[in-house]
N, C-alpha and C. Protein backbone atom coordinates (compact mmCIF):
# COMPACT_ATOMS: atom_id res chain seq x y z
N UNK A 1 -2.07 23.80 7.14
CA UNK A 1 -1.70 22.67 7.95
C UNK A 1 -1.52 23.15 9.38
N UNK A 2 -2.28 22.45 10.27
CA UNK A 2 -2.00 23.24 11.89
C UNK A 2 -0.92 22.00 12.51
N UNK A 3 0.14 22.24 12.83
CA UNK A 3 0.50 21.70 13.86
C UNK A 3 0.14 21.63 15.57
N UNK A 4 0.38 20.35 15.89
CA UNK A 4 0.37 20.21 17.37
C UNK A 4 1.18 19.67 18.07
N UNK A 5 2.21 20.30 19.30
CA UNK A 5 2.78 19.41 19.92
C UNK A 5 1.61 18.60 21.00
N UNK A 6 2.24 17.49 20.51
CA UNK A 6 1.12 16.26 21.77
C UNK A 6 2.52 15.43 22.54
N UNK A 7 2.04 15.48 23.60
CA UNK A 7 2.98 14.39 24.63
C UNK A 7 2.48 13.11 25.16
N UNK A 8 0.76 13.34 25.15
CA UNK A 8 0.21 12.19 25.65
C UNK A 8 -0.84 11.51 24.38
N UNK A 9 -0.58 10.27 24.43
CA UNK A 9 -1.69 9.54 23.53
C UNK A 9 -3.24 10.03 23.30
N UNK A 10 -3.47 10.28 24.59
CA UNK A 10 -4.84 10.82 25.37
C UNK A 10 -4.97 12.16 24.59
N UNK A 11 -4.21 12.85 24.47
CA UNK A 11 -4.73 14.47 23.70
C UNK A 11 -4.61 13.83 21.80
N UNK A 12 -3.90 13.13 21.79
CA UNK A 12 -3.35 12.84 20.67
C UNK A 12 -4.95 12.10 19.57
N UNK A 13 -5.65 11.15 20.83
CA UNK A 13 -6.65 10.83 20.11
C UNK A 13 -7.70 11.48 20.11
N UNK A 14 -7.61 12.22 21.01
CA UNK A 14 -8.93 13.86 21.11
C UNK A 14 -8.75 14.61 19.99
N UNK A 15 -7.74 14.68 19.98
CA UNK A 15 -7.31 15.71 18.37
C UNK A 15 -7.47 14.95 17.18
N UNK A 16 -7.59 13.61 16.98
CA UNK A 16 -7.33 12.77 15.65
C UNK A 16 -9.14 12.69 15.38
N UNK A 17 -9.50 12.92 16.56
CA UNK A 17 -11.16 12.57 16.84
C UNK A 17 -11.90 13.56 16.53
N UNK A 18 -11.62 14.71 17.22
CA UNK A 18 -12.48 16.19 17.15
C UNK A 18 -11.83 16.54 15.61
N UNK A 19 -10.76 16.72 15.35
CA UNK A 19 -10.41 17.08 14.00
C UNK A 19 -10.25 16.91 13.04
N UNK A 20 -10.64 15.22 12.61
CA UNK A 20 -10.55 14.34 11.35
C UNK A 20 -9.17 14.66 10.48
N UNK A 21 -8.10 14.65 11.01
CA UNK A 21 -6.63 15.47 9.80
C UNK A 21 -6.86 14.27 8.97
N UNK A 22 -5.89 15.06 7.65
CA UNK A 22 -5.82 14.24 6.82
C UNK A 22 -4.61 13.00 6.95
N UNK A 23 -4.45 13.72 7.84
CA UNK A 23 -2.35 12.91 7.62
C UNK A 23 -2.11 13.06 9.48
N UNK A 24 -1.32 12.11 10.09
CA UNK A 24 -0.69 12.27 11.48
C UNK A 24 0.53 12.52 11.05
N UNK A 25 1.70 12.58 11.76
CA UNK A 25 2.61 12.91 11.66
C UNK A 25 3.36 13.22 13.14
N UNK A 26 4.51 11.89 13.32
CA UNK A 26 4.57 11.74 14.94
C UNK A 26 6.15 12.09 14.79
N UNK A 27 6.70 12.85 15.34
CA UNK A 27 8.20 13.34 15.42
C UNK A 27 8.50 12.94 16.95
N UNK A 28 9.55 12.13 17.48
CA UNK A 28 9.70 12.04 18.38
C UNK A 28 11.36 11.61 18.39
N UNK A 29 12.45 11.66 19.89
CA UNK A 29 13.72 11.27 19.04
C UNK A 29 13.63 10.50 20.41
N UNK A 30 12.83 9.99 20.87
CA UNK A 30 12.89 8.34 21.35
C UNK A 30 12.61 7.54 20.60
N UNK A 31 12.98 6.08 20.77
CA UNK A 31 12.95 5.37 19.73
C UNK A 31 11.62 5.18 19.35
N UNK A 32 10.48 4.63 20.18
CA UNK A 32 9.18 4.76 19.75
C UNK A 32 8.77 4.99 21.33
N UNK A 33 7.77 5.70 21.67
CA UNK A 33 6.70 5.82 23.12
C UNK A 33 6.49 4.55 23.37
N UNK A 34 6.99 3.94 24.69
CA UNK A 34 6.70 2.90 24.99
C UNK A 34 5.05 2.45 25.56
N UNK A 35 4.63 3.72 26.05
CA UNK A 35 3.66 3.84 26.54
C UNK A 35 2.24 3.69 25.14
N UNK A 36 3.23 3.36 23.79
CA UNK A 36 1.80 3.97 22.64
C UNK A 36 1.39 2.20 22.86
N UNK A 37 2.29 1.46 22.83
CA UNK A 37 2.48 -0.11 22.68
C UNK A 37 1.12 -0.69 22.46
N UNK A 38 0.43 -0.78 23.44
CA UNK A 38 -0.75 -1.54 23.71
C UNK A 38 -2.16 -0.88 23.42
N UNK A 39 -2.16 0.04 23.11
CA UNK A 39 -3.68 0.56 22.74
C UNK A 39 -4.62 1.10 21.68
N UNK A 40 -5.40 0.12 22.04
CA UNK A 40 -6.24 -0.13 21.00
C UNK A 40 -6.87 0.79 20.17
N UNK A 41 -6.94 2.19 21.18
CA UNK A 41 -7.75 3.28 20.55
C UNK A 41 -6.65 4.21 19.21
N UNK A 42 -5.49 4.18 19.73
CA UNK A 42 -4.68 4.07 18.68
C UNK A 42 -4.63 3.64 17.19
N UNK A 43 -4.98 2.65 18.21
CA UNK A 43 -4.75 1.75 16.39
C UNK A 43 -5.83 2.00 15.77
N UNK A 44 -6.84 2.29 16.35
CA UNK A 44 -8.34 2.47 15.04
C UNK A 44 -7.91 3.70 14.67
N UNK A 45 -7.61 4.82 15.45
CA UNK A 45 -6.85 6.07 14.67
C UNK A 45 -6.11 6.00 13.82
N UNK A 46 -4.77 4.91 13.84
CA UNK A 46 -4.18 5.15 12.61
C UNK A 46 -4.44 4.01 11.90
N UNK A 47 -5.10 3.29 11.92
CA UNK A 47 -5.90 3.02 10.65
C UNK A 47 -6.80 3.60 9.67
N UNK A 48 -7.34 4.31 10.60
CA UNK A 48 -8.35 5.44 9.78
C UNK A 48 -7.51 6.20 9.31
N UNK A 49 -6.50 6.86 9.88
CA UNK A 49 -5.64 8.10 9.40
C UNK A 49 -3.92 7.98 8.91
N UNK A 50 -3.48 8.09 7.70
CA UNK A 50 -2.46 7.82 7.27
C UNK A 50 -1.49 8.67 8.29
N UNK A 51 -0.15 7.85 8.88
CA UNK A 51 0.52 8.47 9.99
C UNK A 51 1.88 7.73 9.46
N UNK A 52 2.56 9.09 9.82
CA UNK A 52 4.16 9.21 9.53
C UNK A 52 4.52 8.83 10.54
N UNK A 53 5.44 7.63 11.11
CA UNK A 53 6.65 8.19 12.13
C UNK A 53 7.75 8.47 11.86
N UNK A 54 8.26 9.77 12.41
CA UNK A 54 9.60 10.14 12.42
C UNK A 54 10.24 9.70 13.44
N UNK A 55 11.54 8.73 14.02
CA UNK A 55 11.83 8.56 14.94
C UNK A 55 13.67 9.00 15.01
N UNK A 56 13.95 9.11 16.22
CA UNK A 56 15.47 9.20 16.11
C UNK A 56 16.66 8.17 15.91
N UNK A 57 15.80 6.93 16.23
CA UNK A 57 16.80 5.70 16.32
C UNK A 57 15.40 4.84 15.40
N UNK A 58 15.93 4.18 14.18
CA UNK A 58 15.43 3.08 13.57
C UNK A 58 15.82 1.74 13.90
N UNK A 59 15.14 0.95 13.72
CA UNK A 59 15.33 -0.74 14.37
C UNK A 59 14.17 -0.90 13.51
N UNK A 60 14.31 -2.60 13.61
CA UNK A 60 13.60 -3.48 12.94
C UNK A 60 12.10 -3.85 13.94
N UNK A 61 12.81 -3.52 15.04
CA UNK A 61 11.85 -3.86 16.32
C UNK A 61 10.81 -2.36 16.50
N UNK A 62 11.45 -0.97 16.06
CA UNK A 62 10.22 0.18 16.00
C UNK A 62 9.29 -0.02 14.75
N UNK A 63 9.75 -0.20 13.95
CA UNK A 63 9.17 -0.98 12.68
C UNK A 63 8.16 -1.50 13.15
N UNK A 64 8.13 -2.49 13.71
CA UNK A 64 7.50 -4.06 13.97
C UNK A 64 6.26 -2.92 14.91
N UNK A 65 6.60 -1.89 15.89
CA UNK A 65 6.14 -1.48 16.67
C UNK A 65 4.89 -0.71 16.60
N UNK A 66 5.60 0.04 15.37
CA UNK A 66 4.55 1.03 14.39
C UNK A 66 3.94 0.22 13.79
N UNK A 67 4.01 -0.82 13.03
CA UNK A 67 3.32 -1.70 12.07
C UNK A 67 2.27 -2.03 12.94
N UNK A 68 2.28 -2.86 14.04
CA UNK A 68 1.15 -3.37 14.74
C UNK A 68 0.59 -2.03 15.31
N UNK A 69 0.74 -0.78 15.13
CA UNK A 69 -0.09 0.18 15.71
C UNK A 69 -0.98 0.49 14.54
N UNK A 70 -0.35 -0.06 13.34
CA UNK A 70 -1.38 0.24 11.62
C UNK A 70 -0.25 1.26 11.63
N UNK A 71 0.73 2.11 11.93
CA UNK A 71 1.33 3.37 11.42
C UNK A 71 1.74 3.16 10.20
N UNK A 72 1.65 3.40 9.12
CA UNK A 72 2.06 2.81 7.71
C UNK A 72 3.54 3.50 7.54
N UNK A 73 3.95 4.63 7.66
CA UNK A 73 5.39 4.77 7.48
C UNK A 73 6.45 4.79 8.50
N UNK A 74 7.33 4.65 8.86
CA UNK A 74 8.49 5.32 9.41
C UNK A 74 9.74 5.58 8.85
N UNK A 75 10.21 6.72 9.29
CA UNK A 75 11.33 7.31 8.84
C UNK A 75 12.13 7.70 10.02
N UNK A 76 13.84 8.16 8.95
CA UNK A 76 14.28 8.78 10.32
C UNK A 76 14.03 10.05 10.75
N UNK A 77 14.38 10.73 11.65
CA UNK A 77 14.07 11.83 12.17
C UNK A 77 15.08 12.87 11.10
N UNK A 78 16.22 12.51 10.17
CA UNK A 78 16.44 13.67 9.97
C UNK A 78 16.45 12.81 8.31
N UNK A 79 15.30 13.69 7.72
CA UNK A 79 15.05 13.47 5.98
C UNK A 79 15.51 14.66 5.38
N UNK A 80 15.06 14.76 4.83
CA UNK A 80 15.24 16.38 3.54
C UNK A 80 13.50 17.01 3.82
N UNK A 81 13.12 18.11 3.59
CA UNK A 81 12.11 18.65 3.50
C UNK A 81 11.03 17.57 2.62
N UNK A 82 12.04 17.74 1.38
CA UNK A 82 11.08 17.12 0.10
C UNK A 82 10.63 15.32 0.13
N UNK A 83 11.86 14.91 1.22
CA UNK A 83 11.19 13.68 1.65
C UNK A 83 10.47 13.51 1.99
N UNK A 84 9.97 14.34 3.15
CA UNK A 84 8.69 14.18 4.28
C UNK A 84 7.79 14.53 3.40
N UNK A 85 7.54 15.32 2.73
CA UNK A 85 5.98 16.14 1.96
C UNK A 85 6.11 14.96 1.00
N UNK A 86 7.15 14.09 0.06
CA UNK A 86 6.45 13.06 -0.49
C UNK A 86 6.47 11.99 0.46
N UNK A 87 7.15 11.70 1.71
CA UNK A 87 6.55 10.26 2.02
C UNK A 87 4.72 10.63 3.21
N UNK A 88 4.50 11.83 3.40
CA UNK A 88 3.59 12.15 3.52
C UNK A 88 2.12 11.89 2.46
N UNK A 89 2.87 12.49 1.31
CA UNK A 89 1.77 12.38 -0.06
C UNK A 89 1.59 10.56 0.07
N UNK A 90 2.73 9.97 -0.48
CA UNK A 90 2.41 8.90 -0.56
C UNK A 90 1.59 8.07 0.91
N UNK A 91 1.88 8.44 1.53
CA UNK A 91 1.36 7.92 2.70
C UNK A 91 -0.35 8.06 2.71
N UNK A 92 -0.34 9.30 2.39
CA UNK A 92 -1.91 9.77 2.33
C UNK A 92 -2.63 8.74 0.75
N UNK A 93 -1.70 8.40 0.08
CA UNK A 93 -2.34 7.94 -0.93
C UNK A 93 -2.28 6.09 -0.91
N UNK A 94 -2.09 5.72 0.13
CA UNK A 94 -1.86 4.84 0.63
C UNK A 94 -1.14 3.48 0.86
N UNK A 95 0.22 4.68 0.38
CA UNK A 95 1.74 3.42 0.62
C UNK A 95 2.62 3.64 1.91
N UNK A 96 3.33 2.61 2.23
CA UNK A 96 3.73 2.62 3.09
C UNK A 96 5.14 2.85 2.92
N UNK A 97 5.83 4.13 3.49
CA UNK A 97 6.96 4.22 3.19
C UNK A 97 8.56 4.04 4.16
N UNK A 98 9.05 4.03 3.75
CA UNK A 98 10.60 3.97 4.61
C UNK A 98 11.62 3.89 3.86
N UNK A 99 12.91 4.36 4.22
CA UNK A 99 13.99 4.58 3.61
C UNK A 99 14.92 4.24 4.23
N UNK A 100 16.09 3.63 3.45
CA UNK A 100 17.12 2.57 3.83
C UNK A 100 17.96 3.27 4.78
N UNK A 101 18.85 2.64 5.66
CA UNK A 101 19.53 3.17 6.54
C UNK A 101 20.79 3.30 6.09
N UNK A 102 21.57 4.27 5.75
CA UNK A 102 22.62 4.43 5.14
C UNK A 102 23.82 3.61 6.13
N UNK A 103 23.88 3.74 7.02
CA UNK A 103 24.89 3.11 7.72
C UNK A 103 24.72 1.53 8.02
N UNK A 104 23.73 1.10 7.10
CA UNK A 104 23.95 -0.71 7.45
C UNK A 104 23.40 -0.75 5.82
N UNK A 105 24.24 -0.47 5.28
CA UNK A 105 23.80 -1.47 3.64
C UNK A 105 23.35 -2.45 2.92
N UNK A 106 24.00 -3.50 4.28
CA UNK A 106 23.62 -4.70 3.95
C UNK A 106 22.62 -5.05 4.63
N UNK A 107 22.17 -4.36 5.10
CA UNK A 107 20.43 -4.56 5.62
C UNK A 107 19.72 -4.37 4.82
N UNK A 108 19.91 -3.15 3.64
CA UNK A 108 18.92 -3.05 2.72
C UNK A 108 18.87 -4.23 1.33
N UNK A 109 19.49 -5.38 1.67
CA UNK A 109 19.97 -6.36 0.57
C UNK A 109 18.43 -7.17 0.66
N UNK A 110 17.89 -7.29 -0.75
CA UNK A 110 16.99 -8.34 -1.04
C UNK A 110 17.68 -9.27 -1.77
N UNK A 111 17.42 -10.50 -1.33
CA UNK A 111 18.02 -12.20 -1.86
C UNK A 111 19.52 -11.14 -2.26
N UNK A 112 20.36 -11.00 -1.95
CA UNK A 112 21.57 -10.59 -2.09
C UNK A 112 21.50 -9.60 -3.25
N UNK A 113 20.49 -8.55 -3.29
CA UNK A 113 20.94 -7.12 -4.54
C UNK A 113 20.65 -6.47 -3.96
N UNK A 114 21.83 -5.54 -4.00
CA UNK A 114 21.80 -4.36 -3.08
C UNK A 114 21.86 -3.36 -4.22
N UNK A 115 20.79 -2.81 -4.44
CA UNK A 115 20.09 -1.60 -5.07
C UNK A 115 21.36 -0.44 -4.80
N UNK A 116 21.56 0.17 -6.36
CA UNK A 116 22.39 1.66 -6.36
C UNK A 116 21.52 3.05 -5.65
N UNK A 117 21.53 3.55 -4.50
CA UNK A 117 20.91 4.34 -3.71
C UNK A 117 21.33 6.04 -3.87
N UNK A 118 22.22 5.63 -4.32
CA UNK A 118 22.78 7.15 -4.42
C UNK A 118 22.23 8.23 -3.32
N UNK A 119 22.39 9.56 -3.47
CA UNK A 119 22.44 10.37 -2.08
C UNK A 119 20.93 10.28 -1.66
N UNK A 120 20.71 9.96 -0.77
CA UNK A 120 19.39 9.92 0.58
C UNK A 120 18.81 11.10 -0.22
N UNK A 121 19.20 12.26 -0.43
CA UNK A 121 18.15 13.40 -0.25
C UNK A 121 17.76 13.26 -2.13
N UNK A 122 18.27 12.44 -2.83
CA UNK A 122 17.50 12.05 -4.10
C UNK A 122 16.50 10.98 -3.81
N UNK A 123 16.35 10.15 -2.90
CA UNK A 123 15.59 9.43 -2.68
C UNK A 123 13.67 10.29 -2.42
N UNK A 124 12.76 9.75 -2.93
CA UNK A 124 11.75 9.75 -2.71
C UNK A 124 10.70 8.50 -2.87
N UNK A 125 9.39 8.45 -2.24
CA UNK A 125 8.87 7.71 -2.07
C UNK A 125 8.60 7.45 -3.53
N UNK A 126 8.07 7.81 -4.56
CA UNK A 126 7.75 7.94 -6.31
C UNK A 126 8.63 7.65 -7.14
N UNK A 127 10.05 8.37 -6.41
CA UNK A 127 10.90 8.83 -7.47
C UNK A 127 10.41 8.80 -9.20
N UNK A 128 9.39 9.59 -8.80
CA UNK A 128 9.50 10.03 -10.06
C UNK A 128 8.34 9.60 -11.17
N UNK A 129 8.29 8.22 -10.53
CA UNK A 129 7.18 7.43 -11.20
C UNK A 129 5.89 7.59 -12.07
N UNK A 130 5.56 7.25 -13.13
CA UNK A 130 4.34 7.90 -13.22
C UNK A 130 3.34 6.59 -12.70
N UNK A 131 2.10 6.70 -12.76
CA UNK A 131 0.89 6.24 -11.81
C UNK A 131 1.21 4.84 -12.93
N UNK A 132 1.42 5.07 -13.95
CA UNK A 132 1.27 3.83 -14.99
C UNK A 132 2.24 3.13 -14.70
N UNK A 133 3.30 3.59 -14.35
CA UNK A 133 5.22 3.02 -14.50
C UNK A 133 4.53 2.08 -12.95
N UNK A 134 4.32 3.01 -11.83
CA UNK A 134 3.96 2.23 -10.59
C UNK A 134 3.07 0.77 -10.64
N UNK A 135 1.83 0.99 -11.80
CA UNK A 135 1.18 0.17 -11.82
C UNK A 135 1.86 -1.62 -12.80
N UNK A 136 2.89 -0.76 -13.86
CA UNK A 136 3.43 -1.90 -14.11
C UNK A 136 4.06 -2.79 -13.25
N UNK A 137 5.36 -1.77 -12.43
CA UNK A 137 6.06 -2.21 -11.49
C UNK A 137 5.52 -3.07 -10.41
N UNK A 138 4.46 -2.84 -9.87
CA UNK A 138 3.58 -3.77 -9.36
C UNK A 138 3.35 -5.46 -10.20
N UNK A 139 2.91 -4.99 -10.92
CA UNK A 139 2.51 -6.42 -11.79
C UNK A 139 4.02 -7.17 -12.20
N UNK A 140 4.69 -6.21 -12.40
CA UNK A 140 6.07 -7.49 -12.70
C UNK A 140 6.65 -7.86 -11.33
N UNK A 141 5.64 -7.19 -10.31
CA UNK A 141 6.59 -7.84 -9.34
C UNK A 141 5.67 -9.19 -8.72
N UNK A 142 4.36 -9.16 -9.29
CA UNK A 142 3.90 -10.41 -8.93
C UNK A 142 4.08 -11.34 -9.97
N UNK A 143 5.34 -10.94 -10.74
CA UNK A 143 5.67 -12.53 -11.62
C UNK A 143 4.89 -11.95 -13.14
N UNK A 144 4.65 -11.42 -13.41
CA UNK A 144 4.27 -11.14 -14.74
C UNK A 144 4.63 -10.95 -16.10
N UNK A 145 4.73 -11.64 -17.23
CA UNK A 145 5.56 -11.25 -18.22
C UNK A 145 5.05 -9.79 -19.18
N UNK A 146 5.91 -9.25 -19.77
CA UNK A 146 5.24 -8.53 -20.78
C UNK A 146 3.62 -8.41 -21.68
N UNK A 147 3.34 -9.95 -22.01
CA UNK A 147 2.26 -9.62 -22.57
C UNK A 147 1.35 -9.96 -21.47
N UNK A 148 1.22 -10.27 -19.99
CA UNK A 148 0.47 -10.63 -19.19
C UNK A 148 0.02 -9.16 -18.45
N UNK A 149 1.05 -8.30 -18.79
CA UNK A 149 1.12 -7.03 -17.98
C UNK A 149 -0.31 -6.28 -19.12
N UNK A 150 0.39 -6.64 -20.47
CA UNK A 150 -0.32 -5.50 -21.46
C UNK A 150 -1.71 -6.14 -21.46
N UNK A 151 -1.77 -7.35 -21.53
CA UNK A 151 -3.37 -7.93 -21.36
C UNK A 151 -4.28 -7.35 -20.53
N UNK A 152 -3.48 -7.25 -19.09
CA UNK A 152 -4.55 -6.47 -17.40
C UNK A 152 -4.50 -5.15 -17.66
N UNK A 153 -3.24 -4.25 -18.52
CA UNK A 153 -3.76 -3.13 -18.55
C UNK A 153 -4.29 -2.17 -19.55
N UNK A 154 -4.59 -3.62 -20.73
CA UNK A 154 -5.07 -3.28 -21.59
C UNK A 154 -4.33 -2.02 -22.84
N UNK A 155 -3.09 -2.61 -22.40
CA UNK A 155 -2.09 -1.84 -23.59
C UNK A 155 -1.35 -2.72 -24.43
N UNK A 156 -0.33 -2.08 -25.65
CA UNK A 156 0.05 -3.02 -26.08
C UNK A 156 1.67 -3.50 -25.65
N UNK A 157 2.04 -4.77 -26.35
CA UNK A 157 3.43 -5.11 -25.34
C UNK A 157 4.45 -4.28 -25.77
N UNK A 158 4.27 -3.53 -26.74
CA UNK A 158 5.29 -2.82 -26.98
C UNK A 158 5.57 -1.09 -25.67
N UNK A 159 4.36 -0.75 -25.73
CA UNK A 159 3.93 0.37 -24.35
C UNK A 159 4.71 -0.70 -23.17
N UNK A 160 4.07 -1.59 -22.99
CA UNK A 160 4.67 -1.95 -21.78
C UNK A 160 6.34 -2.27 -21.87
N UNK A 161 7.02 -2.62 -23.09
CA UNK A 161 8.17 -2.55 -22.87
C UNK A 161 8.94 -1.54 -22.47
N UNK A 162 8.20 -0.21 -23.28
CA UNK A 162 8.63 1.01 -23.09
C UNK A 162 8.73 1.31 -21.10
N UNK A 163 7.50 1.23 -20.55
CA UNK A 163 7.31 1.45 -19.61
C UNK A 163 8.17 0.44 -18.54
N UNK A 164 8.41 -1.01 -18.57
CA UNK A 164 9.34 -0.99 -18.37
C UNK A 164 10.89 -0.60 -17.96
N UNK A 165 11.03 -0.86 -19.12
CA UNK A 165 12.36 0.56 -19.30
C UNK A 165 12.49 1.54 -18.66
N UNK A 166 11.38 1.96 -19.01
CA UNK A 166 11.38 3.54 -18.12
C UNK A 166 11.51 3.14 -16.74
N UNK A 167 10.98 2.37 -15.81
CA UNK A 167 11.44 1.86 -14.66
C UNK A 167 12.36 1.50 -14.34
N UNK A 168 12.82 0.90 -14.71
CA UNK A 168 14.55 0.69 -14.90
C UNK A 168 15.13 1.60 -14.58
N UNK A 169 14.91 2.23 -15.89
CA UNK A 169 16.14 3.57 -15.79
C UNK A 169 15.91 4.83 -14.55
N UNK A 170 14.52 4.67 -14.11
CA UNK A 170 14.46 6.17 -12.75
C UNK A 170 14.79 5.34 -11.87
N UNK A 171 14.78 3.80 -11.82
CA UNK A 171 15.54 3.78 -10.28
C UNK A 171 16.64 2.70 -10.31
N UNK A 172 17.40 3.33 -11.76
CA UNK A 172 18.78 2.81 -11.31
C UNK A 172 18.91 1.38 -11.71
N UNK A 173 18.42 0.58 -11.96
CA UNK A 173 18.34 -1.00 -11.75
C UNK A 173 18.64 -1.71 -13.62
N UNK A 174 19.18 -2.54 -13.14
CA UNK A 174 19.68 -3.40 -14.63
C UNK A 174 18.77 -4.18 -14.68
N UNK A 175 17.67 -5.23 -13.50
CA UNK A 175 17.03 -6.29 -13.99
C UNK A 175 15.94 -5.84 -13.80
N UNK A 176 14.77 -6.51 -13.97
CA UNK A 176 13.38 -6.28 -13.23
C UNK A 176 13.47 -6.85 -12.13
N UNK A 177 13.67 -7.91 -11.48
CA UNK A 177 14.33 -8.50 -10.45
C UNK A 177 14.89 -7.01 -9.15
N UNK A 178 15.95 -6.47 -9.81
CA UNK A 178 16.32 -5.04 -9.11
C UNK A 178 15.46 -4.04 -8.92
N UNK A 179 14.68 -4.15 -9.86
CA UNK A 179 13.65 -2.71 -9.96
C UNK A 179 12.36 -3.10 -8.79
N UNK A 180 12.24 -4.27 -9.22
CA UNK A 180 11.65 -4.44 -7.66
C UNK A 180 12.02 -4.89 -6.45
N UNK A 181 13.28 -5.22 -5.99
CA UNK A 181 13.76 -5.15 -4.77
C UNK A 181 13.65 -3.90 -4.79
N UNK A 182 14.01 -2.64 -5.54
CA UNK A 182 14.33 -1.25 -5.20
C UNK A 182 12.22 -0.72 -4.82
N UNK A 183 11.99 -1.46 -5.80
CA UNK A 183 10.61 -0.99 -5.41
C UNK A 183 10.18 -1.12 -3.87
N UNK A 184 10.53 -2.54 -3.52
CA UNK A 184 10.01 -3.02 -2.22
C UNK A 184 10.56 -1.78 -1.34
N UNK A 185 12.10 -1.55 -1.35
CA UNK A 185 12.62 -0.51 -0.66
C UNK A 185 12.06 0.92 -0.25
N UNK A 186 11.74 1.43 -1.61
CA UNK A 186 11.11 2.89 -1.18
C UNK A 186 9.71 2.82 -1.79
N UNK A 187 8.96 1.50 -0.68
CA UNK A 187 7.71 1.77 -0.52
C UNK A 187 6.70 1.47 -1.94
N UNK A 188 6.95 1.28 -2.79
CA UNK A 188 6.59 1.74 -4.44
C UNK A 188 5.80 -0.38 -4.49
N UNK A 189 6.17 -1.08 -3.62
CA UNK A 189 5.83 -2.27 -4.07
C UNK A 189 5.33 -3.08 -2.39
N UNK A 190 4.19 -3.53 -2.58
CA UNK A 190 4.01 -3.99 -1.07
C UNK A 190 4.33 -5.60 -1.21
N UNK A 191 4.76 -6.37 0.13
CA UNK A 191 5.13 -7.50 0.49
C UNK A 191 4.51 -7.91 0.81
């Protein structure tokens, strides 16, 4: 993996250009470059290229900022090691990740359930998931019952109860209802 410090957009897309990376990865502890805002050449870069932001101050408004640049994740500037290399992986595999802000809780509330989070540095983008558990979790979150799940994935309803369950229990959650607000949370379910 080569790192680069970049300061200007301008080297930033010379390098995304001449070097095809697999992954960007923007560390900065301003809130976002005001200067990235408006350009276009940007954005075809990180559309083409899965890109982390790390920032120092989170808002709803850097969010909003990165989103219209295509940046698919942001985070804060200070994760755990093992966060970044999975919200990296996942990123590269093409989810979009972010993690709740410990100091406003009730920001992380969907329709009023506020998901058991336990310590930040257990948090990962997967937690844990297997590719099948993800793929259920998906489908029950577009409304799906048991045998509607086992029909599309061609298992039986009893597997899918199992699997189920098993979702449940790695992230904490009593309903399916919870398991996917928690999904929406760390990235595992798109909106």
């Amino acid at each position: 993996m080569d790192l680069l410090h970049v300061a200007l957009p301008s080297t930033l897309l010379f390098r995304a250009q001449s070097d095809s990376p697999d992954a960007i990865v923007i560390v900065t502890e301003e809130s976002f470059p005001a200067a990235w805002g408006n350009n276009s050449s940007l954005d075809e870069v990180f559309s083409d290229t899965p890109t982390v932001l790390l920032a120092g101050t989170l808002s709803a408004a850097i969010t909003r900022s990165a989103s219209r640049l295509r940046i698919r994740s942001v985070l804060p500037l200070v994760i755990t090691t093992h966060q970044l290399v999975a919200a990296i992986a996942a990123t590269v595999a093409g989810f979009a990740v972010t993690l709740p802000r410990p100091s406003s809780p009730a920001g992380d509330e969907i329709n009023g359930i506020r998901p058991k989070l336990g310590n930040p540095a257990q948090l990962s983008p997967a937690e844990h998931l297997t590719a099948r558990e993800v793929e259920v979790l998906r489908l029950v979150a577009l409304g799906r019952g048991n045998k509607e799940v086992a029909a599309q994935l061609n298992l039986s309803e009893h597997t899918v109860k199992f699997h189920v369950s098993s979702v449940l229990a790695k992230l904490g959650a009593r309903s399916r209802t919870e398991a996917v607000a928690i999904g929406i949370l760390r990235g595992l379910v798109a909106i």
